[in-house]
N, C-alpha and C. Protein backbone atom coordinates (compact mmCIF):
# COMPACT_ATOMS: atom_id res chain seq x y z
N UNK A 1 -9.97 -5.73 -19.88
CA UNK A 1 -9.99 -7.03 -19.22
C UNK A 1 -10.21 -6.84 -17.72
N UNK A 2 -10.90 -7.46 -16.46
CA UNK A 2 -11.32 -7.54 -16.12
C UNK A 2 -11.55 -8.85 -15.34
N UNK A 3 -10.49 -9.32 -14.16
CA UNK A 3 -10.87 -10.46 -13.76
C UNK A 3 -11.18 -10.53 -12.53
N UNK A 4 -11.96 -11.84 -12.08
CA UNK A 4 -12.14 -11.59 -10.36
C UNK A 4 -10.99 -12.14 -9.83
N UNK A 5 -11.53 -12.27 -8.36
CA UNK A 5 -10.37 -11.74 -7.62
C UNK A 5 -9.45 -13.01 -7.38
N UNK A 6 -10.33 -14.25 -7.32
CA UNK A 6 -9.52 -15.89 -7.02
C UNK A 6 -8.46 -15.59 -8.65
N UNK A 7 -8.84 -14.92 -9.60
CA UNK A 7 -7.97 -15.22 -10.92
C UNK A 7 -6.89 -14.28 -10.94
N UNK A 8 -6.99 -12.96 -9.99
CA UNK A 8 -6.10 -12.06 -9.90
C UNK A 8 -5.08 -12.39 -9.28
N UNK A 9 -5.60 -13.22 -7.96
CA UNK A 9 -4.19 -13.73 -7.04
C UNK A 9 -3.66 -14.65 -7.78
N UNK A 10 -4.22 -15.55 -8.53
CA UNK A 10 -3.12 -16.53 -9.13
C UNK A 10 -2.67 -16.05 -9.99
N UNK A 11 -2.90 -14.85 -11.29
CA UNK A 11 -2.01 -14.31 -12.09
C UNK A 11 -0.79 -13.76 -11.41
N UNK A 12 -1.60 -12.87 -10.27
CA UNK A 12 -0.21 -11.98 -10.23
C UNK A 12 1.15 -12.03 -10.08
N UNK A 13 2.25 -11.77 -10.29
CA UNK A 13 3.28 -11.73 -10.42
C UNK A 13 4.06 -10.51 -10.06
N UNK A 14 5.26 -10.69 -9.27
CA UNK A 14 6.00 -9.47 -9.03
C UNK A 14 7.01 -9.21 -10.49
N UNK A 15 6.91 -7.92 -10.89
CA UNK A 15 7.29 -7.91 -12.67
C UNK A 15 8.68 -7.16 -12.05
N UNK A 16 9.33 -7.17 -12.47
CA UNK A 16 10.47 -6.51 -12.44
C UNK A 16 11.45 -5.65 -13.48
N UNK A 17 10.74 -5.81 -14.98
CA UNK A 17 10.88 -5.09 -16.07
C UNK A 17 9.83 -4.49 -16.53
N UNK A 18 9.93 -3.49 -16.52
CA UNK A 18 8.25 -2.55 -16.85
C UNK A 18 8.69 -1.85 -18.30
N UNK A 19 7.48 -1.67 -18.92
CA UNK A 19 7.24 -0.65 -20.39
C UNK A 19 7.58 1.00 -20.16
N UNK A 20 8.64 1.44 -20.30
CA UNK A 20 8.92 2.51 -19.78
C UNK A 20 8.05 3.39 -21.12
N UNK A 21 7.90 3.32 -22.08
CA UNK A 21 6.87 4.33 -22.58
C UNK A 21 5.26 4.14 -22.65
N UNK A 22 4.79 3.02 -21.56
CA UNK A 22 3.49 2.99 -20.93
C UNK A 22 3.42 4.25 -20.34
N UNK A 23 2.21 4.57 -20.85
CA UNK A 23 1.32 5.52 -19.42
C UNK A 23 -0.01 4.94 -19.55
N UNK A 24 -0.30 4.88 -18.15
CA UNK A 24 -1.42 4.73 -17.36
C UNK A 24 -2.39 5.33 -17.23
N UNK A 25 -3.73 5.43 -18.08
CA UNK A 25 -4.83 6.58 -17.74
C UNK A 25 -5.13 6.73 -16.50
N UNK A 26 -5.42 7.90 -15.99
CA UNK A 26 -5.55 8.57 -15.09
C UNK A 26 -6.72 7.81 -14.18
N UNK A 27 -7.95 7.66 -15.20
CA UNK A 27 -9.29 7.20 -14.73
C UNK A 27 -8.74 5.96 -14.25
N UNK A 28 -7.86 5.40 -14.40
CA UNK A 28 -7.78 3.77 -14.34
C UNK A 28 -6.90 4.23 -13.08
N UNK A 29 -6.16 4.85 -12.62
CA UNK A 29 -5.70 5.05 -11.32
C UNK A 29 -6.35 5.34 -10.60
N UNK A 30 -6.95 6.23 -10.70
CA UNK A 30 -7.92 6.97 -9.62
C UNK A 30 -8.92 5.69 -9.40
N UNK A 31 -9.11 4.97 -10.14
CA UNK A 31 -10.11 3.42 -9.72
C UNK A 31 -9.21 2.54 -8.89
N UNK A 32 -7.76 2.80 -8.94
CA UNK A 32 -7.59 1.48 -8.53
C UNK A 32 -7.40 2.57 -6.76
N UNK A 33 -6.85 3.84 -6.90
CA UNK A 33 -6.65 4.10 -5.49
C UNK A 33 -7.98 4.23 -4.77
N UNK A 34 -8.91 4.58 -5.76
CA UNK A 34 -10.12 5.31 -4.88
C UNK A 34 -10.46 3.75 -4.13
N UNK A 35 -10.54 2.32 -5.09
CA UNK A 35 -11.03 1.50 -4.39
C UNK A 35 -10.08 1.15 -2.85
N UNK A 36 -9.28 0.96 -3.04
CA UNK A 36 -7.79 0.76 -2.00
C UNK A 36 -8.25 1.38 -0.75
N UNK A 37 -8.64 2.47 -0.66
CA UNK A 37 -9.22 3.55 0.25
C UNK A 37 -10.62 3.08 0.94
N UNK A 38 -10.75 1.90 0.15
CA UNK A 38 -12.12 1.40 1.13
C UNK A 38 -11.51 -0.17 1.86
N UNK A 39 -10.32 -0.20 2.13
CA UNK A 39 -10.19 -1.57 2.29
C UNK A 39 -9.92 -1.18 4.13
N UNK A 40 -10.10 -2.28 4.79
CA UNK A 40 -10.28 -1.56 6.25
C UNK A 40 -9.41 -1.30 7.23
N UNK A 41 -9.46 -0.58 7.92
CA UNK A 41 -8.47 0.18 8.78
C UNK A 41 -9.40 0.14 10.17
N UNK A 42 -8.82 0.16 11.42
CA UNK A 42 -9.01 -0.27 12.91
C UNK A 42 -9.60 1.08 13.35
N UNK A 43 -10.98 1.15 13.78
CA UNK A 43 -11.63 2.38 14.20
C UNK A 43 -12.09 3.19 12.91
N UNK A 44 -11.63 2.83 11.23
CA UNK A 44 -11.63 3.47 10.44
C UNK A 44 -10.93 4.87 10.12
N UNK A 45 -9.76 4.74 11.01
CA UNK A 45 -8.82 5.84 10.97
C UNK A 45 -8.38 6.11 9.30
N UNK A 46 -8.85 5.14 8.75
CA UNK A 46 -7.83 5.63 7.12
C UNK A 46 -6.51 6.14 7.64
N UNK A 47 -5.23 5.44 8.09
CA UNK A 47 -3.71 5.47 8.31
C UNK A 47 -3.18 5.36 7.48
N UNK A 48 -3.58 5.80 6.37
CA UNK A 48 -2.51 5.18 5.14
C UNK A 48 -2.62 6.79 4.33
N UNK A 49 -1.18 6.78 3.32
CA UNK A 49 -1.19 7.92 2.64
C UNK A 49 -0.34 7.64 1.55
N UNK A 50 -1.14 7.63 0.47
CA UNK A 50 -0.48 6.91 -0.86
C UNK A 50 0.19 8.16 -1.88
N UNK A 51 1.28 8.41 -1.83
CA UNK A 51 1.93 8.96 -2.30
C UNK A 51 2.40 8.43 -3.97
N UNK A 52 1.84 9.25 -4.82
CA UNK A 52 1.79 8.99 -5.88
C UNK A 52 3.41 10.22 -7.00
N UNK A 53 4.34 8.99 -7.27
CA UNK A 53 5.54 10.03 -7.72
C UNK A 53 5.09 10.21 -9.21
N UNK A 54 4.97 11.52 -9.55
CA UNK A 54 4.80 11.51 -10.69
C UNK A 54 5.89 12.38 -11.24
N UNK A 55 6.59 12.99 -11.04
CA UNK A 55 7.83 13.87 -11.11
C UNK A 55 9.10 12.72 -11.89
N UNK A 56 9.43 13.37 -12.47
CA UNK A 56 10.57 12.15 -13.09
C UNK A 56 12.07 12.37 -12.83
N UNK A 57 12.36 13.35 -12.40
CA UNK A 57 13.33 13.75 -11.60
C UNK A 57 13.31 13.03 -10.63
N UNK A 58 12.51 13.58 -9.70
CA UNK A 58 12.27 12.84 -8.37
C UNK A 58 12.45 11.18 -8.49
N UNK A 59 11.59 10.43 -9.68
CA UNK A 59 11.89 9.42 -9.47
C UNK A 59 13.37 8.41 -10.22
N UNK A 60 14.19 9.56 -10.49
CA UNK A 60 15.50 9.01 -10.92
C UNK A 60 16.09 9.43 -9.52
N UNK A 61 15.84 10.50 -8.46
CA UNK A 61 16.55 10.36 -6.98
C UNK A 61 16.52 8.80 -6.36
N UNK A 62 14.57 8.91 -6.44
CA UNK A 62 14.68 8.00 -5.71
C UNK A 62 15.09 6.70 -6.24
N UNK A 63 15.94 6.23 -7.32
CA UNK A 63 15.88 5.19 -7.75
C UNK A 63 17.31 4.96 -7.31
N UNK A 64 17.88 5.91 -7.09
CA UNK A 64 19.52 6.11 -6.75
C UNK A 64 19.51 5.77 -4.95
N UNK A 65 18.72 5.39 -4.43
CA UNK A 65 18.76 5.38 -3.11
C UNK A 65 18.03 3.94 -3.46
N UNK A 66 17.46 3.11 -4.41
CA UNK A 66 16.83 2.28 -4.31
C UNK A 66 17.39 0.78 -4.95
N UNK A 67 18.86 0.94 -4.75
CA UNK A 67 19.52 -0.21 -5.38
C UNK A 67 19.29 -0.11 -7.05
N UNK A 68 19.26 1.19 -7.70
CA UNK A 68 18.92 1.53 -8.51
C UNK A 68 18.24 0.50 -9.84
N UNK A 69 17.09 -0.37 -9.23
CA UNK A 69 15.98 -0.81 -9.22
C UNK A 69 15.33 -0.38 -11.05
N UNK A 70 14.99 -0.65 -11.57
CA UNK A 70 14.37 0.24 -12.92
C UNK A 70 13.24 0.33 -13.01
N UNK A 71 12.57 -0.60 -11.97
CA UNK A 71 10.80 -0.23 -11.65
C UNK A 71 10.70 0.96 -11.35
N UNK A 72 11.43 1.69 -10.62
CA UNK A 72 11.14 2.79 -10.12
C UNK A 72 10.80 3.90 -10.95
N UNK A 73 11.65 3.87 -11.76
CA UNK A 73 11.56 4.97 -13.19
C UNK A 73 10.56 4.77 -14.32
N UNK A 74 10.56 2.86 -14.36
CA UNK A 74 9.96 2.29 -15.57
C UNK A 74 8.72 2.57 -15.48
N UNK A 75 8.50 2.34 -14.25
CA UNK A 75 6.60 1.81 -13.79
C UNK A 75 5.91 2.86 -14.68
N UNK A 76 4.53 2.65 -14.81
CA UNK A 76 3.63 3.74 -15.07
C UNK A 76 3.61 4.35 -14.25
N UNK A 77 3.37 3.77 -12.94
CA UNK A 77 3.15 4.43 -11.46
C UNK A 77 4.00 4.15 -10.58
N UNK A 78 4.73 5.10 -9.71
CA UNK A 78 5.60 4.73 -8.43
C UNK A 78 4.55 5.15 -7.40
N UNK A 79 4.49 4.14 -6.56
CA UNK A 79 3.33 4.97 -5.69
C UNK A 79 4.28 4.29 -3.80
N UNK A 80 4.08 5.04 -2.86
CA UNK A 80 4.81 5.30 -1.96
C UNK A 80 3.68 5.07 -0.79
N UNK A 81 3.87 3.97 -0.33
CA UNK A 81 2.85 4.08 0.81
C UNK A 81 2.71 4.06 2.08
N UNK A 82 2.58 5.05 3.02
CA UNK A 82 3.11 5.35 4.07
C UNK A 82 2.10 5.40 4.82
N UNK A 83 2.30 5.40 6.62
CA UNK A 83 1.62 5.22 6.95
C UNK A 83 1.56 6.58 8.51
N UNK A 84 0.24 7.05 8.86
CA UNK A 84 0.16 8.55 9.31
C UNK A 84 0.02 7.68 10.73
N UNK A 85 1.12 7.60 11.43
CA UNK A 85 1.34 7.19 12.83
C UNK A 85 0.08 8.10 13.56
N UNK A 86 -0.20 8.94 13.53
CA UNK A 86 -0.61 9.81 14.24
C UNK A 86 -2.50 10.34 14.02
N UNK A 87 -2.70 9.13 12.68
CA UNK A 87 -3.87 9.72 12.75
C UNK A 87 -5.04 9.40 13.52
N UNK A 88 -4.75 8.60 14.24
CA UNK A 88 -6.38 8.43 15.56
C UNK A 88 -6.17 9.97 16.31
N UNK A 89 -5.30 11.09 16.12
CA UNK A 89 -5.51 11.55 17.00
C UNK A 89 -5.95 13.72 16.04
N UNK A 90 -6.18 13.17 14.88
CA UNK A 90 -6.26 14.14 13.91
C UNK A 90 -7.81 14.23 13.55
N UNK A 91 -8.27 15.26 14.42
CA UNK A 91 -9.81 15.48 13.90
C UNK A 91 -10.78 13.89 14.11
N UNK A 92 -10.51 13.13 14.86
CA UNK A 92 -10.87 11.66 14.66
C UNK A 92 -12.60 11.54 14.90
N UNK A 93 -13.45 13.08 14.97
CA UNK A 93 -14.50 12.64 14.82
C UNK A 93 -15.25 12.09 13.21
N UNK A 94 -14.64 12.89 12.35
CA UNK A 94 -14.48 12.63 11.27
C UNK A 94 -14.42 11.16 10.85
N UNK A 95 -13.64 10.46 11.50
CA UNK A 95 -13.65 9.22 10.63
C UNK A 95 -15.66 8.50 11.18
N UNK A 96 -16.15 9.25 11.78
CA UNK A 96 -17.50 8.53 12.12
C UNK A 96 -18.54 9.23 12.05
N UNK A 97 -18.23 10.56 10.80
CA UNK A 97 -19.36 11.63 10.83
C UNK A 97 -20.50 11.25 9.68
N UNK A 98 -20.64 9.76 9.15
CA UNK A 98 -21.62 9.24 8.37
C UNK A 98 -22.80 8.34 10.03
N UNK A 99 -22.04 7.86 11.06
CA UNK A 99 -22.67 7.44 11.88
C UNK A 99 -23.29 8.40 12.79
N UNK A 100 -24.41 8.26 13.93
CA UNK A 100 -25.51 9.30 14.53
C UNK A 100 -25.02 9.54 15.97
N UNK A 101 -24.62 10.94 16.82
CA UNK A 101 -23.63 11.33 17.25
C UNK A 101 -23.36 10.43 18.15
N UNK A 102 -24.28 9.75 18.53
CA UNK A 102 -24.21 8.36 19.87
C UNK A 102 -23.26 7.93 19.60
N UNK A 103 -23.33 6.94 18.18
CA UNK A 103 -22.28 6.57 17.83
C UNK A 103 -20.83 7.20 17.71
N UNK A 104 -21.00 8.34 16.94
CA UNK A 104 -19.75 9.16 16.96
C UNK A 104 -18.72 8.66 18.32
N UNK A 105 -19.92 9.79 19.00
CA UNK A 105 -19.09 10.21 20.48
C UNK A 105 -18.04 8.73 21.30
N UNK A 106 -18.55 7.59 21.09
CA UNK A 106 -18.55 6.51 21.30
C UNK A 106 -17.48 5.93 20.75
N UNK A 107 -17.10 5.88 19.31
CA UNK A 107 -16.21 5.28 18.90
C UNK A 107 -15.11 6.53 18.68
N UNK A 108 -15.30 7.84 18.91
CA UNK A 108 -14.01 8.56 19.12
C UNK A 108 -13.32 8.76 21.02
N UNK A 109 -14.02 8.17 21.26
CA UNK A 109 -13.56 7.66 22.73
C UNK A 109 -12.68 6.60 22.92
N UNK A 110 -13.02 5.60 22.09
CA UNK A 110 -12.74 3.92 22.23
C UNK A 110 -11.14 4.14 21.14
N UNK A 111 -11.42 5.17 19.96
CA UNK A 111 -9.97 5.53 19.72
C UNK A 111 -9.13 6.03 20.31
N UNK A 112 -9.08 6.63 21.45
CA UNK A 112 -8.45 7.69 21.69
C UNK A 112 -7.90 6.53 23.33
N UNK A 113 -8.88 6.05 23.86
CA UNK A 113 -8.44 5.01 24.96
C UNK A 113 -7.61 4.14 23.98
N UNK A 114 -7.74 3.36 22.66
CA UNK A 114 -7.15 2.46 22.38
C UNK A 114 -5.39 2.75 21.85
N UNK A 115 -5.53 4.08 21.48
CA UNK A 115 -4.11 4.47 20.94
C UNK A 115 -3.06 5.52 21.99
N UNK A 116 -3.80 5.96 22.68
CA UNK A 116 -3.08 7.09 23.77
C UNK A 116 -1.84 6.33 24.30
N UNK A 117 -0.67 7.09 24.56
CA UNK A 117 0.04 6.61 24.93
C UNK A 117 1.00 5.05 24.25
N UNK A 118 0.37 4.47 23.51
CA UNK A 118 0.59 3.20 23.05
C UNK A 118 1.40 3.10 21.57
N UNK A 119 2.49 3.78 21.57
CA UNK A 119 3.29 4.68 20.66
C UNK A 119 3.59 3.16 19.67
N UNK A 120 4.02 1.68 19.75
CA UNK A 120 4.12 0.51 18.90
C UNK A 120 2.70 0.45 18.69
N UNK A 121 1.53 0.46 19.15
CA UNK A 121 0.38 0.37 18.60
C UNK A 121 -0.29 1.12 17.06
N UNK A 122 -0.06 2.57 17.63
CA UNK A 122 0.09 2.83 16.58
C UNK A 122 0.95 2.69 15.43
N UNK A 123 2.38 2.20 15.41
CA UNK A 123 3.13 2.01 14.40
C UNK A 123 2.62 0.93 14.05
N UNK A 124 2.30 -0.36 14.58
CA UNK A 124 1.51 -1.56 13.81
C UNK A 124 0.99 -1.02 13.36
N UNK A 125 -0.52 -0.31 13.85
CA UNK A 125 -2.09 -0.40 12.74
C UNK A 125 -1.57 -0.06 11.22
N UNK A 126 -0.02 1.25 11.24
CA UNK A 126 -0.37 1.65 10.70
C UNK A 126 0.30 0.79 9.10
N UNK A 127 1.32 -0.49 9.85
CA UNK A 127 2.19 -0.99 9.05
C UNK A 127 0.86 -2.31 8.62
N UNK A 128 -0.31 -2.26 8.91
CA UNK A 128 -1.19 -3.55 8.94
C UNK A 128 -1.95 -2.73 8.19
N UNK A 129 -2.28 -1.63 8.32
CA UNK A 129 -3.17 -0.90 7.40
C UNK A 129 -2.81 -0.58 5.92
N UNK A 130 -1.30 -0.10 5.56
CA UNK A 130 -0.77 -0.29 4.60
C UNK A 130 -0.70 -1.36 3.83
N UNK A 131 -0.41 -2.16 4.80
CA UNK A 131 -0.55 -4.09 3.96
C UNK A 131 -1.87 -4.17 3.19
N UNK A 132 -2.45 -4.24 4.17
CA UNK A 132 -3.56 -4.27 3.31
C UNK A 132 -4.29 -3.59 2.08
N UNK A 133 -4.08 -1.95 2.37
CA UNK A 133 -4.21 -1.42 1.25
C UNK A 133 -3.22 -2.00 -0.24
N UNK A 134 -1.91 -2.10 -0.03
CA UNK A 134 -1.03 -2.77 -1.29
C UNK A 134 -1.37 -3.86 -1.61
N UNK A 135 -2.32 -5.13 -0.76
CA UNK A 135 -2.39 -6.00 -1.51
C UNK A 135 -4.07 -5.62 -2.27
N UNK A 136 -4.60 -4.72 -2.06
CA UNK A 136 -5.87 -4.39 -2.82
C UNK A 136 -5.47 -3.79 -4.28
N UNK A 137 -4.37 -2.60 -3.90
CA UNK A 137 -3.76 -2.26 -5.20
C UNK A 137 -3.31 -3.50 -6.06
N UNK A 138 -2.58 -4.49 -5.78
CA UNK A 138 -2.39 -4.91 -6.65
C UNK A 138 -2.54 -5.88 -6.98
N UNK A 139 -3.77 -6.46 -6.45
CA UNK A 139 -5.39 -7.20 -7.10
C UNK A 139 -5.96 -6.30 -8.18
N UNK A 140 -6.31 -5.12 -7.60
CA UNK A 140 -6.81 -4.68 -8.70
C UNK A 140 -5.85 -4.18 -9.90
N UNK A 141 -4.78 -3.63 -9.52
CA UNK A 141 -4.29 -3.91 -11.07
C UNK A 141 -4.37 -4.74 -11.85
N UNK A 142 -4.15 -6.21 -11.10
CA UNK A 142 -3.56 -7.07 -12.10
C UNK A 142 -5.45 -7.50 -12.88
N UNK A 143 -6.26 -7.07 -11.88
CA UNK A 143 -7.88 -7.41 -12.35
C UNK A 143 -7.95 -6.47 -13.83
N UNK A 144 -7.35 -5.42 -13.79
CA UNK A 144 -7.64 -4.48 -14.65
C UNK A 144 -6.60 -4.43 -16.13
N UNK A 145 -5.50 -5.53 -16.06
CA UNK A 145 -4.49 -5.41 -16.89
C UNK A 145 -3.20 -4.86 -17.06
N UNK A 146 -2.93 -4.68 -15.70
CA UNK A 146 -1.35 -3.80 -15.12
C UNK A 146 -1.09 -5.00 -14.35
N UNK A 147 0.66 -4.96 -14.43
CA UNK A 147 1.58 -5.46 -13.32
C UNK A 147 1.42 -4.88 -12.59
N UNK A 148 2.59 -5.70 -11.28
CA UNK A 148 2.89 -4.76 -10.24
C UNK A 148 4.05 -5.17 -9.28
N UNK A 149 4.79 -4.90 -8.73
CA UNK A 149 6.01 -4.78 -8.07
C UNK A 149 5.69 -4.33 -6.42
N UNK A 150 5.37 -5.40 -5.61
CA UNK A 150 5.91 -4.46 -3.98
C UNK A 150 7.59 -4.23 -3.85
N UNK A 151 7.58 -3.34 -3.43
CA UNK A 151 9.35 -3.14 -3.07
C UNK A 151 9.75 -3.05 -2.14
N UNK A 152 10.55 -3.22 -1.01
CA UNK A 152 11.15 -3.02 -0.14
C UNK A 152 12.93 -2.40 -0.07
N UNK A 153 13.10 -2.97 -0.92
CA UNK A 153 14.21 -2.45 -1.09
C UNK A 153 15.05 -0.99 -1.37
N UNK A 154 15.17 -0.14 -0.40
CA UNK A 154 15.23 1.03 -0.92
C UNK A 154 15.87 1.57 0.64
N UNK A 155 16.87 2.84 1.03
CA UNK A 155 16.87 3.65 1.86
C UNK A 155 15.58 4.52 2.34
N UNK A 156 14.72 3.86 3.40
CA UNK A 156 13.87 4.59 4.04
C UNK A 156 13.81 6.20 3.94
N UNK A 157 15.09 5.99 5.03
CA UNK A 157 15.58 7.36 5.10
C UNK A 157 15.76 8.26 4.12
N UNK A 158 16.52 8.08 3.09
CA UNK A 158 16.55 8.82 1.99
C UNK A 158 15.76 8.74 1.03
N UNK A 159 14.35 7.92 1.26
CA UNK A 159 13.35 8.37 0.56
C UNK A 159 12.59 9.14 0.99
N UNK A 160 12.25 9.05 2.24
CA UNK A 160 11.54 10.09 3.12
C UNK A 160 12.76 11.41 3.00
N UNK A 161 13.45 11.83 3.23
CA UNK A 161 14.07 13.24 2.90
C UNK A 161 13.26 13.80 1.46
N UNK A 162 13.53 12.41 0.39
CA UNK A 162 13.16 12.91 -0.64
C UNK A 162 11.67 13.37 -1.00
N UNK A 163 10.51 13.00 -0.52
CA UNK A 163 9.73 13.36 -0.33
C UNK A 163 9.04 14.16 0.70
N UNK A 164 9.60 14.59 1.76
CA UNK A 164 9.44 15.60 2.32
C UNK A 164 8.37 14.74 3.79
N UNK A 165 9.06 13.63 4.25
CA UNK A 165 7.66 12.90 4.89
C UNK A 165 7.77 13.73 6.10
N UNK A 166 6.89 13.45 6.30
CA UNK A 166 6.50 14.18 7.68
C UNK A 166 6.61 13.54 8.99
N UNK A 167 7.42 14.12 10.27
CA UNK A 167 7.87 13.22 11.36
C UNK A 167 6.48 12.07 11.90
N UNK A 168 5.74 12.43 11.96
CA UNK A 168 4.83 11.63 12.05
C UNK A 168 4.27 10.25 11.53
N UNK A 169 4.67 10.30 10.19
CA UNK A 169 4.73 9.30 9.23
C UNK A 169 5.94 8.33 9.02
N UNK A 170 5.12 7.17 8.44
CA UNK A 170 6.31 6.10 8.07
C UNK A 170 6.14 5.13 6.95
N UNK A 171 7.44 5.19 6.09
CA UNK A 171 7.20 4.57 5.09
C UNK A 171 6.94 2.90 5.36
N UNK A 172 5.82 2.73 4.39
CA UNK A 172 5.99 1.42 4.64
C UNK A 172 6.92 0.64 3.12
N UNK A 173 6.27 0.80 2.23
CA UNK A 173 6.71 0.22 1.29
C UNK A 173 5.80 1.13 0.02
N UNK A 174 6.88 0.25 -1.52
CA UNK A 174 6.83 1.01 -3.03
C UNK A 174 5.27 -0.01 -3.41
N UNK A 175 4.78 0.21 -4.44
CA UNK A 175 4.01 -0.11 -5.16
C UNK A 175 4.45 0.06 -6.69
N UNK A 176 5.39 -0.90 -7.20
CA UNK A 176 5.39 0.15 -9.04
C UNK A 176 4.20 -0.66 -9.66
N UNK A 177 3.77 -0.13 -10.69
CA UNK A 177 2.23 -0.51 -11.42
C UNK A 177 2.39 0.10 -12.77
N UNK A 178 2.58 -0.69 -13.96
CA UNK A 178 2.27 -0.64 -15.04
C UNK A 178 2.31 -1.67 -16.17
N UNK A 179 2.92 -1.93 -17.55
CA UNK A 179 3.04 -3.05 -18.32
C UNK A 179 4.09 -3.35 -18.39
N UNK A 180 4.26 -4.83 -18.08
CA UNK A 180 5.32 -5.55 -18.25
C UNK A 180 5.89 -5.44 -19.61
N UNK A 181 7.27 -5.19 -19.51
CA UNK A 181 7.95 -5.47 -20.98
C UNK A 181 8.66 -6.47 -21.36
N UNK A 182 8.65 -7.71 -20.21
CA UNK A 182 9.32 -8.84 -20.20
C UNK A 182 8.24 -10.07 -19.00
N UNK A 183 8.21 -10.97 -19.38
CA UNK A 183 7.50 -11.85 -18.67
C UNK A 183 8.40 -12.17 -16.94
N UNK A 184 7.29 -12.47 -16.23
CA UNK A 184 8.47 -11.84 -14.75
C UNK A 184 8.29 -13.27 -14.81
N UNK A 185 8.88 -13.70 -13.25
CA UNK A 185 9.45 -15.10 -12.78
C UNK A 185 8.29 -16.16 -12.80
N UNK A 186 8.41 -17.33 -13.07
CA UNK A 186 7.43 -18.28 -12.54
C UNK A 186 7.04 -18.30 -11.27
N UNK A 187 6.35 -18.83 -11.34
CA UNK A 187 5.81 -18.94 -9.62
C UNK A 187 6.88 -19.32 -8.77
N UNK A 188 6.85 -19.18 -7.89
CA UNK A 188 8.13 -19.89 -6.78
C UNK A 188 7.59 -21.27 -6.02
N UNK A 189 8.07 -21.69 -5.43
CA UNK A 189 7.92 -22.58 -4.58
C UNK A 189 6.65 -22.23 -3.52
N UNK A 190 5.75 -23.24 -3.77
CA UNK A 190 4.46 -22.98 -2.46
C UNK A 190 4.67 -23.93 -1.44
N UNK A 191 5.00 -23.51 -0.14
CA UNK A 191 4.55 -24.47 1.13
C UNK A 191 3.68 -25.47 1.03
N UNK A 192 3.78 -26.24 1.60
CA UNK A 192 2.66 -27.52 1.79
C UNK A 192 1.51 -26.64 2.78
N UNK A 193 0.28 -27.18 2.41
CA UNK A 193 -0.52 -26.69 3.33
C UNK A 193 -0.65 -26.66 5.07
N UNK A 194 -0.25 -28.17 4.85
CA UNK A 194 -0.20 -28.94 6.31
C UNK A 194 1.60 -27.28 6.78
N UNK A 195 2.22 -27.14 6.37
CA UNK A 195 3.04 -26.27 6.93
C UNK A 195 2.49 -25.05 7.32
N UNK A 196 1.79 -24.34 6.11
CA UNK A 196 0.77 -23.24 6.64
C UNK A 196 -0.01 -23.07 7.64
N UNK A 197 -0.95 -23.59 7.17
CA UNK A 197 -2.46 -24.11 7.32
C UNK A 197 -2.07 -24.62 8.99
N UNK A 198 -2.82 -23.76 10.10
CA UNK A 198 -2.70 -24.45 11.74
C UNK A 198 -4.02 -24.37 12.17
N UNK A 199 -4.07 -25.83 12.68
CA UNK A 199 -5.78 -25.43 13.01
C UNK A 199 -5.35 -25.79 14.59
N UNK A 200 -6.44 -24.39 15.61
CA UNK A 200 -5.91 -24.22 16.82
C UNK A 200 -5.16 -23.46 17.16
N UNK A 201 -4.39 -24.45 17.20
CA UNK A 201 -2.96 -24.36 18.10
C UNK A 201 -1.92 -24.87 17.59
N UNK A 202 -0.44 -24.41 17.38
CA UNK A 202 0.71 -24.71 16.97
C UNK A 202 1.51 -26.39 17.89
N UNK A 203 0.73 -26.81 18.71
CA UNK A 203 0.87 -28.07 19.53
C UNK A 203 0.15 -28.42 20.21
């Protein structure tokens, strides 16, 4: 199955009981991360680093630090998505070695003026870059026939010990992804548009 994307946002649902003897083909992950990886990032730094738990140990630690949660264990996939504070400044010609060196030289300049020194800058891109990648993940799951769960709920800290993050990095948030074994919540309550929706200016 296979839906577009106006039908994905209105299915989706945050599931909160998953098929714990689902597994997830491989090919069907690697589609949903490889696409995720094209969704866009500022200068094209790619700041994001999707940590995929596949260890089952590991993910009964981390479930014990996570309000012991049962997505965590249940999911097909626990996936961990963090974000590399530090990468405008890692090899950054690279992110522009498909463009002709003019270009290169040019936009690894304009990174390096835009992030130097600017230590909350980089922690945004990298908490805006993550966003975005999780809500691609889990469009495309739900396009492809998987739930999915964002999480927040969990000791930072003692998930990063548990995975070994690196000072540089920061978690942003969980991704669990697999089949529901129970139908999750109805929709919730939607804002009025006129509340959303600002055209302009707020006055």
């Amino acid at each position: 199955m296979t839906l577009d994307v106006a039908s994905a946002i209105l299915a989706r649902r945050a599931t909160k009981v998953f098929d714990a003897e689902h597994r997830i083909p491989e090919e069907d992950l690697e589609t949903i991360l490889g696409l995720a990886r094209r969704m866009p990032t500022a200068f094209n730094i790619q700041n994001w680093r999707f940590v995929v738990v596949e260890d089952t140990e590991l993910r009964r630690e981390i479930r014990k630090v996570a309000w012991d949660q049962p997505q965590v264990t249940d999911a097909s996939a626990l996936l961990i998505l963090c974000a590399d504070i530090k990468a405008w400044k890692k090899s950054p010609a690279r992110y522009w070695e498909n463009a002709g060196p003019e270009t290169q030289e040019i936009m690894v300049g304009a990174i390096d003026q835009y992030y130097r020194g600017r230590e909350q800058v980089q922690r945004d891109e990298g908490m805006r870059s993550c966003g975005m990648a999780a809500g691609a993940i889990m469009l495309l799951a739900e396009s492809m026939g998987y739930a999915t769960c964002p999480m927040d709920g969990f000791d930072f800290e003692a998930v990063g010990k548990l995975i070994h993050l690196p000072e540089d990095h920061e978690i942003v948030m969980f991704v669990a992804l697999g089949k529901p074994a129970k139908d999750p919540y109805p929709t919730g309550g939607i804002l009025p548009e006129s509340e959303i929706i600002i055209r302009n200016t707020f006055s």
